[in-house]
Protein backbone atom coordinates (compact mmCIF):
# COMPACT_ATOMS: atom_id res chain seq x y z
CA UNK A 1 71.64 33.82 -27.62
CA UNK A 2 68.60 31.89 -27.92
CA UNK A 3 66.30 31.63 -25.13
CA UNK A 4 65.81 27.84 -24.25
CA UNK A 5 63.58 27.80 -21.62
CA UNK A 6 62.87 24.56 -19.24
CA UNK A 7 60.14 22.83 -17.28
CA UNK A 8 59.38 20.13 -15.13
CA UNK A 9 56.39 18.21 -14.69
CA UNK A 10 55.62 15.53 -12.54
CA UNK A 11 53.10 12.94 -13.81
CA UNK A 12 50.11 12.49 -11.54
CA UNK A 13 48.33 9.39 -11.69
CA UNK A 14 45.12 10.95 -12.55
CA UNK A 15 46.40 12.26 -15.66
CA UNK A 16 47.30 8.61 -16.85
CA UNK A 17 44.94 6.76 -19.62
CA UNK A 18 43.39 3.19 -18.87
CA UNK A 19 46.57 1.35 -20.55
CA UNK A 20 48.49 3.13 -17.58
CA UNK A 21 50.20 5.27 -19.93
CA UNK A 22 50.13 9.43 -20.34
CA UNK A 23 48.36 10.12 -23.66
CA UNK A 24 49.15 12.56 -26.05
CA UNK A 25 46.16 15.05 -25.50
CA UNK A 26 48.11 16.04 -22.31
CA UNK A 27 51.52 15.43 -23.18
CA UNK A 28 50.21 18.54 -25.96
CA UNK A 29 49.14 20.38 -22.79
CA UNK A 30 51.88 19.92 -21.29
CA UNK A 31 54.22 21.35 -24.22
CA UNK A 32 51.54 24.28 -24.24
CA UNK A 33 51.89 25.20 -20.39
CA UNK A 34 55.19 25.30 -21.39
CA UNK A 35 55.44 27.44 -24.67
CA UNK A 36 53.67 29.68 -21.19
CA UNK A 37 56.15 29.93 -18.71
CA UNK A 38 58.66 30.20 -21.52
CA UNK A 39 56.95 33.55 -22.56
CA UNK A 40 56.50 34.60 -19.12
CA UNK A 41 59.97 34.07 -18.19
CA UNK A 42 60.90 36.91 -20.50
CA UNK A 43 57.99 39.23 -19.60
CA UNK A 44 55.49 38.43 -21.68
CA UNK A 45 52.82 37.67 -18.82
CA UNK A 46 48.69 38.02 -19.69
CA UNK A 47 48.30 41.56 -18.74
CA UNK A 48 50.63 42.11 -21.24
CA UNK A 49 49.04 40.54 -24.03
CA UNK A 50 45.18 42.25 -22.57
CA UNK A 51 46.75 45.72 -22.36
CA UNK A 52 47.69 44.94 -26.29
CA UNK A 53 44.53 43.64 -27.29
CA UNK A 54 46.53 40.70 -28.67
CA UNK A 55 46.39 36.79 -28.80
CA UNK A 56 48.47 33.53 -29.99
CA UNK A 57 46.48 30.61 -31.31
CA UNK A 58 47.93 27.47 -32.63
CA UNK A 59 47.49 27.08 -36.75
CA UNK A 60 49.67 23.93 -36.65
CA UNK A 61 51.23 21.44 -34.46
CA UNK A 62 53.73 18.41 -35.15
CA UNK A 63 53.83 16.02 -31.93
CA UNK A 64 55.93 12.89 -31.62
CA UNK A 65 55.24 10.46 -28.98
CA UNK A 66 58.31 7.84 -28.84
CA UNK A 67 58.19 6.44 -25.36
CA UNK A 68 55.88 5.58 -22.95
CA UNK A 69 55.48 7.42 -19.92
CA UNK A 70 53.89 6.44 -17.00
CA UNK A 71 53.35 7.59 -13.09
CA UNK A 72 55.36 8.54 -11.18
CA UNK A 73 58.29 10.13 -13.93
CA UNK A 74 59.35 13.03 -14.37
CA UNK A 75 59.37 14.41 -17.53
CA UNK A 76 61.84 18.11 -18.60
CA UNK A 77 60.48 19.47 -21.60
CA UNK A 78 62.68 22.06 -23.01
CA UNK A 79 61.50 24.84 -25.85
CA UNK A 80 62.74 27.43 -28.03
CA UNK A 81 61.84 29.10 -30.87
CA UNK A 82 63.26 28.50 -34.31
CA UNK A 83 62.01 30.71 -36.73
CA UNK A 84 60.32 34.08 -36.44
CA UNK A 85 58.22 35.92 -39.30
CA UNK A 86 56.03 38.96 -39.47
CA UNK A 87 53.06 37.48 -37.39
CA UNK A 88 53.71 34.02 -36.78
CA UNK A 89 57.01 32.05 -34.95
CA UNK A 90 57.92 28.29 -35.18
CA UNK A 91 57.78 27.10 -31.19
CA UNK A 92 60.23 23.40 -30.63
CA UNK A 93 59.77 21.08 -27.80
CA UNK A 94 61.84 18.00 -26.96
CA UNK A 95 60.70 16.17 -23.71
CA UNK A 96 62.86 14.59 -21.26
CA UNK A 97 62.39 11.23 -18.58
CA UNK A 98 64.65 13.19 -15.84
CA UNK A 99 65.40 9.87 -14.71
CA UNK A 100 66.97 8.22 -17.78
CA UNK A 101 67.52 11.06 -19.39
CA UNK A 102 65.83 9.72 -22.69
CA UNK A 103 64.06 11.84 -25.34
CA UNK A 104 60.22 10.44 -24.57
CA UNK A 105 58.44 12.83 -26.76
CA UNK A 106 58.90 16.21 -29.48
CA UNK A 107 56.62 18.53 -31.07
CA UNK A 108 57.11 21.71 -33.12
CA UNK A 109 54.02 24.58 -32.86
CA UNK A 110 53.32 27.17 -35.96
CA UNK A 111 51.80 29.76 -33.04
CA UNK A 112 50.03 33.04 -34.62
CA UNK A 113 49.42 36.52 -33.33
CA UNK A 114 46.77 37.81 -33.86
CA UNK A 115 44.54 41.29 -33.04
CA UNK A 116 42.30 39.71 -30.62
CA UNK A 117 39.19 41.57 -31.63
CA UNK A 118 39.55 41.61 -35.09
CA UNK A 119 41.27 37.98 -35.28
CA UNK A 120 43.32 39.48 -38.20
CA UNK A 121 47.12 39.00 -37.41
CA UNK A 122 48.90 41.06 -35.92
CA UNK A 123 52.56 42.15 -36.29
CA UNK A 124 54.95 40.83 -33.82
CA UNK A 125 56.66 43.39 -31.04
CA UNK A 126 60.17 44.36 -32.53
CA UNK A 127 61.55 43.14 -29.00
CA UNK A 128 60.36 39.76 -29.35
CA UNK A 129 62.60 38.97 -32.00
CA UNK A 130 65.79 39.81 -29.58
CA UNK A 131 64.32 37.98 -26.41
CA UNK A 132 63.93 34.82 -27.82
CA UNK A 133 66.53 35.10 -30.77
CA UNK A 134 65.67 31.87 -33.17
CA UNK A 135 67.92 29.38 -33.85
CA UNK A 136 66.82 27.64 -36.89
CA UNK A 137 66.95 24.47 -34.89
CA UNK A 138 63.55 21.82 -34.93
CA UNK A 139 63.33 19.52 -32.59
CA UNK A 140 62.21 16.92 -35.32
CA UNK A 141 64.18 14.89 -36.76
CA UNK A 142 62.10 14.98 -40.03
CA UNK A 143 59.51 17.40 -40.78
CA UNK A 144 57.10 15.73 -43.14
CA UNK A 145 55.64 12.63 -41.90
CA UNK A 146 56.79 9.39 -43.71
CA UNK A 147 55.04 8.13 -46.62
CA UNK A 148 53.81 4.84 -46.37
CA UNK A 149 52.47 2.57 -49.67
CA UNK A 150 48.97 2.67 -50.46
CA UNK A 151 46.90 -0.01 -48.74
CA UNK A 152 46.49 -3.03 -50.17
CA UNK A 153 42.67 -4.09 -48.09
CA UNK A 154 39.54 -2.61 -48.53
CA UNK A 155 39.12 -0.43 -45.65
CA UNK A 156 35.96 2.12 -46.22
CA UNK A 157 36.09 5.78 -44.90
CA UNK A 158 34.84 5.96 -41.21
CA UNK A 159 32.47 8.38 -40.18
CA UNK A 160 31.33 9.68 -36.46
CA UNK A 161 29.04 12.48 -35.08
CA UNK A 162 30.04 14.54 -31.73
CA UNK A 163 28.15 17.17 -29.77
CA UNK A 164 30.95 19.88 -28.73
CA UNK A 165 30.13 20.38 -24.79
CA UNK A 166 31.13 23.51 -23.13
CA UNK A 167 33.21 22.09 -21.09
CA UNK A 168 35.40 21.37 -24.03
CA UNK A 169 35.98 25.13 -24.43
CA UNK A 170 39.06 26.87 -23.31
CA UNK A 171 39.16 30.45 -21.97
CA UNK A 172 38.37 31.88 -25.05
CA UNK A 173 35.50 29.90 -25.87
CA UNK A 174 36.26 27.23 -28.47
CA UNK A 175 37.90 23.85 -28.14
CA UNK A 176 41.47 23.71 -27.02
CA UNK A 177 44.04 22.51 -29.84
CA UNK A 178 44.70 19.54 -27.11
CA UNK A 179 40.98 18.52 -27.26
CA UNK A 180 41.38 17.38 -31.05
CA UNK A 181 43.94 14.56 -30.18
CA UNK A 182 41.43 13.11 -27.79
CA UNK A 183 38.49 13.27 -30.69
CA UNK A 184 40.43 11.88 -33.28
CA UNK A 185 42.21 9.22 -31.41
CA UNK A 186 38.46 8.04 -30.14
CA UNK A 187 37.55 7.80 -33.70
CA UNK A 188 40.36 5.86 -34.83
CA UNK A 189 39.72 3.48 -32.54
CA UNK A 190 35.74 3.39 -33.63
CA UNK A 191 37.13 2.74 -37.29
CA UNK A 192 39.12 -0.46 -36.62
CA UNK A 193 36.51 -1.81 -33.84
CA UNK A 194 33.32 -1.26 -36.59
CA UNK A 195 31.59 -4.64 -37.53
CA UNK A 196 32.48 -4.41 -41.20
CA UNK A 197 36.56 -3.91 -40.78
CA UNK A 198 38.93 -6.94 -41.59
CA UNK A 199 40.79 -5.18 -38.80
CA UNK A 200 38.80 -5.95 -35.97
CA UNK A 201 38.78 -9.48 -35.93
CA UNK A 202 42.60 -9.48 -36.37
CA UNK A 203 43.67 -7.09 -33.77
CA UNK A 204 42.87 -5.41 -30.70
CA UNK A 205 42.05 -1.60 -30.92
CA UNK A 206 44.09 -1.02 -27.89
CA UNK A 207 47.17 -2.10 -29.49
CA UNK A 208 47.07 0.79 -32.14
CA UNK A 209 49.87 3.21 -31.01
CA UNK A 210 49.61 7.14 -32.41
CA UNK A 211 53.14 7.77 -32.41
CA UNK A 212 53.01 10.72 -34.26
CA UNK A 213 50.06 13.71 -35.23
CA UNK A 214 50.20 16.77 -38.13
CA UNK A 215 47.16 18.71 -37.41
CA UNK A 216 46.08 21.73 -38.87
CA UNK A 217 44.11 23.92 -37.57
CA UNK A 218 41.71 25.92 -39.91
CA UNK A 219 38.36 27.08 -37.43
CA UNK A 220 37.12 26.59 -33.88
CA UNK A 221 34.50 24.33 -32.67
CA UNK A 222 31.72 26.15 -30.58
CA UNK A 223 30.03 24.49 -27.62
CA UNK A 224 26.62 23.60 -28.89
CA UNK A 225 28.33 22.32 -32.60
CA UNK A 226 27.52 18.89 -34.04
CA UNK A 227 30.79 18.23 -36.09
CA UNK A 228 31.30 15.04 -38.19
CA UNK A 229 34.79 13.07 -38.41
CA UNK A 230 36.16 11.38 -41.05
CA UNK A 231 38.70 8.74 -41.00
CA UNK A 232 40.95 7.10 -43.86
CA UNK A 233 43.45 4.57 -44.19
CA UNK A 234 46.03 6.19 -46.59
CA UNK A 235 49.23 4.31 -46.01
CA UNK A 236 50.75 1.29 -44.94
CA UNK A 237 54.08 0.06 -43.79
CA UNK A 238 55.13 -3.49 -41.90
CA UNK A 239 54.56 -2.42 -38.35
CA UNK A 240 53.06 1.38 -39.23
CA UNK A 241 49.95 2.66 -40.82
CA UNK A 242 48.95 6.37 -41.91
CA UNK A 243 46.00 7.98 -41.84
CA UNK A 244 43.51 11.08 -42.95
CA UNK A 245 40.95 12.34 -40.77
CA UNK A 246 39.38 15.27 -40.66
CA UNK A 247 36.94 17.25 -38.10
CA UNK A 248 33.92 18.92 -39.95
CA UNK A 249 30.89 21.13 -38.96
CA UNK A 250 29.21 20.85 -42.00
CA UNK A 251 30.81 21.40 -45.39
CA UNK A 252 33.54 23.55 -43.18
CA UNK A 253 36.85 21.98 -42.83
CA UNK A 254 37.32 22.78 -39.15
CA UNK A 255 40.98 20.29 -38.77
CA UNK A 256 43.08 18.03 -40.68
CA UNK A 257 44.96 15.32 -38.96
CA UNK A 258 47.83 13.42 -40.41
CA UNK A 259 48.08 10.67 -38.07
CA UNK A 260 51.03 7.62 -37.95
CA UNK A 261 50.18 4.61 -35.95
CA UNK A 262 52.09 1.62 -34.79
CA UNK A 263 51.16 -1.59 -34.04
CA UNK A 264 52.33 -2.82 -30.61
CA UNK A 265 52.23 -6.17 -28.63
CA UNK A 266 51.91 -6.58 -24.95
CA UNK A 267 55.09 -5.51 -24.44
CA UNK A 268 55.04 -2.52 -26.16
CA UNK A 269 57.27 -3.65 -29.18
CA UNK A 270 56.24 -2.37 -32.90
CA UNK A 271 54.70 -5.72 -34.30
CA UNK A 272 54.17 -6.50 -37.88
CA UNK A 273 50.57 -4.89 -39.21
CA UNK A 274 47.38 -6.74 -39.15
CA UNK A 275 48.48 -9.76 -41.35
C-alpha cells in the first residue's frame, strides 16, 4: 500500500507577506519539511542518510498556489510518492485549509539521490521501493503548464543583478530550492514596475498573482556569487500571463523558471490582463 504520509502546520503570522497572505517560498518549505517527516516516519532519519554517505536534492519542482492563505489557518499537506526509478522518485503534495477542507495549494518534486561526496547519483536502497510503494498518482491536475498566445505588446527582456549572502545557504552550503521563488518573484515584480514598461502605468505590481512555478534546477548558487536574472514575457491569456526567467552566474544556466501569473483585483478575483 502506498505510504501517504500527513502534516499539519499552523500559519504563524510572521511567516505572512505584506499583502497578509503566505507566499509561495514557504508554502515550498513547507511541502519540503514535509517530503521530511514523511521519510522519517518510515526510518529514513539523517543518521541514516550520514552513515550512507548519501543525499536528496531537488532537480525539479511543480508548485500550484490556488488559494490564499492567511493567519491563523491551518493548512494538512498530504504526500506520497508516485513514481520510483533507479536514482531519482517523483514526490506529490496536495495541501489542505483543515478548516474548509479546500485544496489551497499542490506541488509535485523530481527529488535525486545522490553519493554525497562524489555528487554522482546514487542507486536507491532496494527497501525504499516497498516502504513507500508508488502509486502512479500526481497531485496535478495537468503536468505541463498551459500555453498561452504569444504577446501581442512590446515588452523587452528584464534583467537584475544579486549578491548571494550566506545566509541564503542551507546546511549544505548553497541556496535552498525555496530561496529561488523569492528571487524570481522579486524580479518579476522589478520587470512590470521598470520606467519603460506599458505595464506599469496600467497596473499595480502587487496585483500580479504567481499561481503556478516549473523550475528546474541545473547548479547551486554559492554565498559570495553575483548571478544575473532574466525575465520574459512569453505568453498571454485574458486574465493570465506566462513567463521565462532564468537565474545565471555567468554564461552558466544555474535555474529555469516557468512561471504563470494572474491578474487579481482587490478582492482577489482573476481580472482581465493589462488592457
Amino acid at each position: 500500500m502506498t505510504h501517504l504520509f500527513t502534516a499539519h502546520f499552523q500559519i504563524r503570522q510572521y511567516e505572512l507577506n505584506s499583502h497578509g497572505k503566505l507566499p509561495n517560498s514557504t508554502l515550498q518549505r513547507l511541502f519540503q519539511e514535509t517530503a521530511t517527516l514523511a521519510t522519517r516516519d518510515v526510518g529514513y532519519e539523517v543518521r541514516y542518510h550520514a552513515e550512507r554517505e548519501s543525499i536528496w536534492i531537488v532537480h525539479q519542482i511543480t508548485l500550484e498556489h490556488l488559494r490564499s492563505v492567511r493567519y491563523p489557518d491551518e493548512l494538512a499537506i498530504t504526500t506520497w510518492l508516485s513514481d520510483t526509478q533507479k536514482v531519482r522518485t517523483h514526490r506529490e503534495y496536495l495541501a489542505r485549509n483543515v478548516q474548509t477542507n479546500e485544496i489551497v495549494a499542490r506541488g509535485r518534486a523530481h527529488w535525486v539521490h545522490l553519493d554525497a561526496k562524489t555528487l554522482r547519483p546514487l542507486r536507491l536502497p532496494a527497501e525504499l521501493f516497498e516502504k513507500f510503494a508508488p502509486n502512479g498518482k500526481s497531485a496535478l491536475v495537468q503536468i505541463e503548464p498551459r500555453a498561452y498566445p504569444a504577446p501581442q505588446i512590446d515588452l523587452p527582456e528584464f534583467r537584475a543583478t544579486r549578491r548571494v549572502y550566506r545566509y541564503e545557504a542551507d546546511e549544505v552550503k548553497h541556496v535552498n530550492n525555496a530561496m529561488y521563488i523569492d528571487w524570481v518573484e522579486e524580479a518579476l515584480a522589478d520587470a512590470i514596475m521598470r520606467p519603460s514598461t506599458p505595464l506599469r502605468s496600467a497596473q499595480d505590481a502587487r496585483r500580479l498573482c504567481v499561481y503556478r512555478h516549473d523550475i528546474e534546477y541545473m547548479r547551486s548558487a554559492l554565498p559570495g556569487d553575483e548571478v544575473e536574472i532574466v525575465v520574459r514575457l512569453v505568453g498571454v491569456g485574458k486574465t493570465a500571463s506566462a513567463w521565462n526567467l532564468e537565474i545565471k552566474r555567468g554564461d552558466e544556466l544555474l535555474v529555469r523558471d516557468h512561471m504563470t501569473a494572474l491578474w487579481v483585483n482587490e478582492k482577489g478575483k482573476p481580472v482581465r490582463w493589462y488592457m
